[in-house]
Protein backbone atom coordinates (compact mmCIF):
# COMPACT_ATOMS: atom_id res chain seq x y z
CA UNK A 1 18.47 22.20 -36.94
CA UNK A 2 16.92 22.29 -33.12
CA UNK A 3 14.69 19.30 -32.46
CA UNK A 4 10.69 19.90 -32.28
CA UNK A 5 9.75 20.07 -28.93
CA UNK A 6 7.41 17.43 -28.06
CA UNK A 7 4.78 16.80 -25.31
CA UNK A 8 2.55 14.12 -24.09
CA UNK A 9 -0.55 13.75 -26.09
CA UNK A 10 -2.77 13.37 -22.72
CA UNK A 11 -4.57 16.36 -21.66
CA UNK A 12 -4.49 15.09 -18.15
CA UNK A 13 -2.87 11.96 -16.33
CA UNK A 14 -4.95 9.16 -15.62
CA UNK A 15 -6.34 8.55 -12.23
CA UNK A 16 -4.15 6.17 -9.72
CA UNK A 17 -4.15 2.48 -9.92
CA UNK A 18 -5.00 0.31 -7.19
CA UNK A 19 -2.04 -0.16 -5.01
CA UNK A 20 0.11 1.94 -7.13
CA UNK A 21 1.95 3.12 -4.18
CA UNK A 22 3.24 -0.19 -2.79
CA UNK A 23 4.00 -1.26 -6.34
CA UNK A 24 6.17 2.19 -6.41
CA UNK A 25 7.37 1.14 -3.05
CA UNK A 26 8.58 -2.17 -4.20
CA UNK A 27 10.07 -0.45 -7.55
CA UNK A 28 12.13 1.79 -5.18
CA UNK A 29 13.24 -1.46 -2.74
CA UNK A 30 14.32 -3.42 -5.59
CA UNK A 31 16.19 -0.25 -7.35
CA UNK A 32 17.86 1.43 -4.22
CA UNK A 33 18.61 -1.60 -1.32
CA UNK A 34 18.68 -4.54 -2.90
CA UNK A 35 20.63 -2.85 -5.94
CA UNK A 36 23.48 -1.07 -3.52
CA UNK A 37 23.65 -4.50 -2.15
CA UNK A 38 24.55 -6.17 -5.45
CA UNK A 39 27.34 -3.63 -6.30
CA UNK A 40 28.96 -3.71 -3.30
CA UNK A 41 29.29 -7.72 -3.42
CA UNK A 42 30.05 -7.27 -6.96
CA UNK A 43 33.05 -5.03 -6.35
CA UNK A 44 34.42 -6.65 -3.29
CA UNK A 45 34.24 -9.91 -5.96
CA UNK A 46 35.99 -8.82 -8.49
CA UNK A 47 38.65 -7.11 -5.93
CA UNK A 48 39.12 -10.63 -5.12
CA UNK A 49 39.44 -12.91 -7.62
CA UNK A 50 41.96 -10.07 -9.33
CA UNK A 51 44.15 -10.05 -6.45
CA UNK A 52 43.55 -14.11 -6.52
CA UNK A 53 44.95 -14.37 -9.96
CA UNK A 54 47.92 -11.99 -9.54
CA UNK A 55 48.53 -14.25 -6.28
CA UNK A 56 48.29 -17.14 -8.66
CA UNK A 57 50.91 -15.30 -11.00
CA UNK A 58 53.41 -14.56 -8.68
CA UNK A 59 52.81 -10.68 -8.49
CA UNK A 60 53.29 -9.35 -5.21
CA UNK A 61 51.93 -8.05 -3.11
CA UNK A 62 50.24 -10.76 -1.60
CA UNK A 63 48.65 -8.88 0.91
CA UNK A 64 46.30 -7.49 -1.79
CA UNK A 65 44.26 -10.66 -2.29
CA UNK A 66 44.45 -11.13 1.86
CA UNK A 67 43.09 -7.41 2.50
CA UNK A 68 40.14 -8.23 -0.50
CA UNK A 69 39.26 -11.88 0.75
CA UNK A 70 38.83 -9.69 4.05
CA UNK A 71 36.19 -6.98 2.03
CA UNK A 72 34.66 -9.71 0.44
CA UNK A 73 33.64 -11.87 4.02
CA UNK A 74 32.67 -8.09 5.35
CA UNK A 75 30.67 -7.09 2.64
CA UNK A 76 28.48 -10.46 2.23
CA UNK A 77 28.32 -10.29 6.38
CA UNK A 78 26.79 -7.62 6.33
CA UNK A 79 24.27 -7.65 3.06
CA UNK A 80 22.72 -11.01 3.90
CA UNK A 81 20.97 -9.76 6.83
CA UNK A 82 19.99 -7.66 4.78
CA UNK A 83 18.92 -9.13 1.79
CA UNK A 84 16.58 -11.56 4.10
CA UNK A 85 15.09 -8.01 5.44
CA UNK A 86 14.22 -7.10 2.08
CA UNK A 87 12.74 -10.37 0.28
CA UNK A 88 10.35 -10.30 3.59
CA UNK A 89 9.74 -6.61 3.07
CA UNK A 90 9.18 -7.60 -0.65
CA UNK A 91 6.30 -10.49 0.16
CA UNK A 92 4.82 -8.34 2.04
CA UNK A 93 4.33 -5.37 -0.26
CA UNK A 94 3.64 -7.61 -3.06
CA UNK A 95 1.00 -9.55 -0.49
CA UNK A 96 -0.49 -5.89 0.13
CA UNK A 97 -0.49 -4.74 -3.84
CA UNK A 98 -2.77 -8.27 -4.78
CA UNK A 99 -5.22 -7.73 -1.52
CA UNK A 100 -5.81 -4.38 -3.02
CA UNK A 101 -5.82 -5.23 -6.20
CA UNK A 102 -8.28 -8.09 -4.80
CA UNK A 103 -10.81 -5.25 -3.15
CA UNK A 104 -10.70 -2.98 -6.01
CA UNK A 105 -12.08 -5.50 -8.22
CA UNK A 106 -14.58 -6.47 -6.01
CA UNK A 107 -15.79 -2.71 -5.65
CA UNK A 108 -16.16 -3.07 -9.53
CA UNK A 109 -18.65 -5.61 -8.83
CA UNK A 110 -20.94 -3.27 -7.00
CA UNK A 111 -20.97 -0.60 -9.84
CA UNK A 112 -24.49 -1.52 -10.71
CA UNK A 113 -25.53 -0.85 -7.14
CA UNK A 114 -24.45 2.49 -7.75
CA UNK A 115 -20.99 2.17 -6.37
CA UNK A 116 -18.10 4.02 -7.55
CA UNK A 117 -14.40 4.01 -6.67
CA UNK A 118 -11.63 5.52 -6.85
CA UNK A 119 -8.20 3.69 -5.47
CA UNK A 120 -4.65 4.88 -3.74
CA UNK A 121 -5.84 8.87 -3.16
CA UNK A 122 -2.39 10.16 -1.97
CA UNK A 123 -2.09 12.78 1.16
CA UNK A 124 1.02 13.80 2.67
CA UNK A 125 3.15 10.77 3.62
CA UNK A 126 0.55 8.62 3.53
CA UNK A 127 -2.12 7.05 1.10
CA UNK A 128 -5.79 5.74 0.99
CA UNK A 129 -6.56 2.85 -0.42
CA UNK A 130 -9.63 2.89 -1.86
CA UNK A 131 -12.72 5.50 -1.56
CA UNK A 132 -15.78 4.58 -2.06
CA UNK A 133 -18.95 6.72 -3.14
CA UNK A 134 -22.54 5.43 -3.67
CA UNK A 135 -25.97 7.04 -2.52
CA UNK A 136 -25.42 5.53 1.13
CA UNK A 137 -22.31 7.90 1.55
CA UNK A 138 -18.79 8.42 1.39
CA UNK A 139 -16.90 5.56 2.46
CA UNK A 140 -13.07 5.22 3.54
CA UNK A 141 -11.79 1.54 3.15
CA UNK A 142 -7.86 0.31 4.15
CA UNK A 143 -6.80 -3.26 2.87
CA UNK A 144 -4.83 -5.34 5.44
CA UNK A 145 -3.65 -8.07 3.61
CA UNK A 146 -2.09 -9.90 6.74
CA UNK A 147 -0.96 -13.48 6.53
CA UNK A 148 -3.29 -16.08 8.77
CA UNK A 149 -1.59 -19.05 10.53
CA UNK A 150 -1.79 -22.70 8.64
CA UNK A 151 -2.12 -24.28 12.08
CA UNK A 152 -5.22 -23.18 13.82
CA UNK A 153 -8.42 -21.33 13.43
CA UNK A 154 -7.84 -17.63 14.15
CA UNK A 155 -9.93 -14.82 13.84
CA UNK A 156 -9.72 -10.77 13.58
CA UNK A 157 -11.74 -9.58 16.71
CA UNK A 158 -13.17 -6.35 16.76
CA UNK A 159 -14.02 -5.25 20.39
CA UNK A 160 -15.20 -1.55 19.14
CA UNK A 161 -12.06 0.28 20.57
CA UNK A 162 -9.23 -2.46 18.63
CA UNK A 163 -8.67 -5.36 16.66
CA UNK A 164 -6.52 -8.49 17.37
CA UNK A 165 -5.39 -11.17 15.12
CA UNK A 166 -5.51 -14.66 16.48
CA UNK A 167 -4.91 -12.65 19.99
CA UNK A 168 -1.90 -10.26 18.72
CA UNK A 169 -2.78 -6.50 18.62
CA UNK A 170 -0.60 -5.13 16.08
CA UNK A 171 1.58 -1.76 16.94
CA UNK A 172 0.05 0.59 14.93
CA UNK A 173 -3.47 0.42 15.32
CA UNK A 174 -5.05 0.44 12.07
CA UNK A 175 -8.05 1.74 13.63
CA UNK A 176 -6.36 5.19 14.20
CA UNK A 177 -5.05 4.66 10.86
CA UNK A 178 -8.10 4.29 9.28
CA UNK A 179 -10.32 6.83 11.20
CA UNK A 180 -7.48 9.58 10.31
CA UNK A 181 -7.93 8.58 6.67
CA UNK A 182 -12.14 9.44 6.97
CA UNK A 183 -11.38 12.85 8.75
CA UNK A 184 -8.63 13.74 5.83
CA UNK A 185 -11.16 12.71 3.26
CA UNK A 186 -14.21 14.75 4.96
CA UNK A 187 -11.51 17.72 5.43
CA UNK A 188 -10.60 17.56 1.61
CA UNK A 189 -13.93 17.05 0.43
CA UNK A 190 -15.42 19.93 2.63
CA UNK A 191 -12.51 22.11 2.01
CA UNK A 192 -13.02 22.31 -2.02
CA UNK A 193 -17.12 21.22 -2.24
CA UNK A 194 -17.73 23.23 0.72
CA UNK A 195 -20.24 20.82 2.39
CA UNK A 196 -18.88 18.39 5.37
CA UNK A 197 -19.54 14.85 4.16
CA UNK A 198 -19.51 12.42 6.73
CA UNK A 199 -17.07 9.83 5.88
CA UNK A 200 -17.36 6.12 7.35
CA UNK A 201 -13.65 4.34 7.85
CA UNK A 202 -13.99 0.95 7.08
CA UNK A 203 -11.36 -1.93 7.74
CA UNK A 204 -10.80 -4.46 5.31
CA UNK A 205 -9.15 -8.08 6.34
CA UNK A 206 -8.92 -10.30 3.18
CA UNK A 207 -9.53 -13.56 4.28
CA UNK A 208 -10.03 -13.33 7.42
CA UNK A 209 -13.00 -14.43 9.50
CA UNK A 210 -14.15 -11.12 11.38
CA UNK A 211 -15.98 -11.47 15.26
CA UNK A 212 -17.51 -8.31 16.45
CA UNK A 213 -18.79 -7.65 19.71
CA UNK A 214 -21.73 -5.96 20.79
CA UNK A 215 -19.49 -2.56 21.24
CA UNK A 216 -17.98 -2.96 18.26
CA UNK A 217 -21.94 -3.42 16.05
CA UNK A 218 -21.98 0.58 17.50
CA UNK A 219 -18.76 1.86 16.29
CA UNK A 220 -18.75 4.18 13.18
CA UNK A 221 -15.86 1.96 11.81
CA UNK A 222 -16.40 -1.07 10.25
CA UNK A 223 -14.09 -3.87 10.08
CA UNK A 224 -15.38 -6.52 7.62
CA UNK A 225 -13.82 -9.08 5.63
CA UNK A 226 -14.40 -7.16 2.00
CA UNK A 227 -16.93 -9.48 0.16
CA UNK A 228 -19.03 -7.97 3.51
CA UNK A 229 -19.10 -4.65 2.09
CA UNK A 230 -21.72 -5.08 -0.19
CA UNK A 231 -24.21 -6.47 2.39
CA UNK A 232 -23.30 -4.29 4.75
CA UNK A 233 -23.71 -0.79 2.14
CA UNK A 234 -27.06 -2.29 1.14
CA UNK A 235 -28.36 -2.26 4.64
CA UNK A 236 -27.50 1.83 4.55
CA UNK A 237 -30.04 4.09 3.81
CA UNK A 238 -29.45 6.37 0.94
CA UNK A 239 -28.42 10.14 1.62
CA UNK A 240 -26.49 11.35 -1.31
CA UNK A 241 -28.26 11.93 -4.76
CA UNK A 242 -26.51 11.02 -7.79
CA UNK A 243 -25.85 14.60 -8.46
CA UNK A 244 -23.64 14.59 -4.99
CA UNK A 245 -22.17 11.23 -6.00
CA UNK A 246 -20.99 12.80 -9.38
CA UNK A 247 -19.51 15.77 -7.96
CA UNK A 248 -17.58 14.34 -5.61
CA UNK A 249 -16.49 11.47 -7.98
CA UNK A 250 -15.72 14.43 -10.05
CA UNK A 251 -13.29 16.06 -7.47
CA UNK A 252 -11.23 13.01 -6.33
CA UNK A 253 -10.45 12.33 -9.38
CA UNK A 254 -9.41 16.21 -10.40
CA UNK A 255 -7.24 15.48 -6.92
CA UNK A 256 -5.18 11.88 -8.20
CA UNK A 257 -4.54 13.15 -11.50
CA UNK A 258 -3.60 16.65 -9.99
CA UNK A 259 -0.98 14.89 -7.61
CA UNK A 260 -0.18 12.66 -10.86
CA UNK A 261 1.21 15.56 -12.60
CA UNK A 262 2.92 16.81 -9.65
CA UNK A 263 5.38 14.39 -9.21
């Protein structure tokens, strides 16, 4: 007798998570690195202590248990540089998945202002963290969940053009990052409603105390620490009706569960 084929009893797969990607990210570093790592200490282990008990025994040849002592000092030489990469890698993606965790509940907070959200839309070899949509407009936001100094007072500073941390100015500038977001959104939201949106990128820094300059009150991009979002959306006048808010609400979400069943 064949077995009954069986299927899924959801019509369509839920919408993304908040931060699902760096949780799938830290799934993958904790299955694939850190778990190649293991075996191979593992093996050159148990290489060793069997040649160390046949030693022990009197079985020749000796050489064995010197060539496997040999593995074994190779192998943990060169997987606890590694393994120190990773558990850094790992604080930091697990610092990242609470901070956005952290801003998508506070977007939940400003659903009776009309807000709605929708978290981790995924492009091509990247993500977005969280979009935003309300009557004031469409609204791009990227969680840097960046680790502040015990020591001293520092401060993000926003000069209009780039941010710095305490003075640093990381590599990749994460306003690039987060402008290129807006335009894919606008693109994908134009492309399939066939009206162009404009789409604000806004920064996120939880925890941080943000210092804008004069330049940087005129930029399109806001950098804010996120409990300023709120204040700063309420300020906006409104220019979408709820009708436009819907629809597009209605198409993201057709999107994430249409790149959930794709992979």
């Amino acid at each position: 007798m064949s077995k009954t084929e069986k299927r899924s009893p959801l019509k369509a797969p839920p919408v993304r998570l908040p931060g699902q990607s760096v949780a799938e990210e830290l799934e993958k570093l904790r299955d694939g690195a850190l778990g190649d790592d293991l075996v191979l200490v593992t093996i050159a282990l148990t290489l060793t202590l069997v040649s160390g008990v046949q030693w022990w025994l009197g079985t020749p040849p000796h050489i064995t248990f010197f060539v496997s002592l040999a593995f074994l000092i190779g192998s943990v030489a060169y997987v606890l540089p590694r393994v120190r990469r990773a558990r850094e890698q790992t604080r930091r993606l697990r610092q990242a998945h609470a901070g956005e965790r952290a801003v998508a509940e506070y977007l939940d907070t400003l659903a009776e202002s009309g807000v709605r959200a929708l978290h981790d839309l995924v492009g091509e070899g990247f993500n977005v963290d969280h979009v935003a949509v309300s009557p004031q407009g469409v609204f791009v936001l990227e969680t840097k969940t960046i680790s502040k100094p015990t020591s001293s007072d520092v401060r993000v500073v926003f000069d209009g053009q780039q941010v710095s941390l305490g003075g640093y100015v990381p590599p990749r500038d994460p306003i690039v990052q987060v402008e290129a977001a807006a335009t894919w959104v606008r693109r994908l939201l134009k492309e399939a409603l066939g009206r162009d949106y404009a789409v604000r990128p806004v920064l996120l820094f939880p925890g941080w105390f943000i210092e804008r300059t004069e330049a940087a009150k005129r930029s399109q991009v806001w950098v804010l620490e996120p409990k300023a979002f709120g204040p700063f959306l309420s300020r906006e006048p409104a220019v979408l009706s709820d009708q436009d808010v819907s629809q597009i609400m209605f198409f993201l979400k057709r999107y994430s569960r249409g790149i959930q069943g794709s992979t």
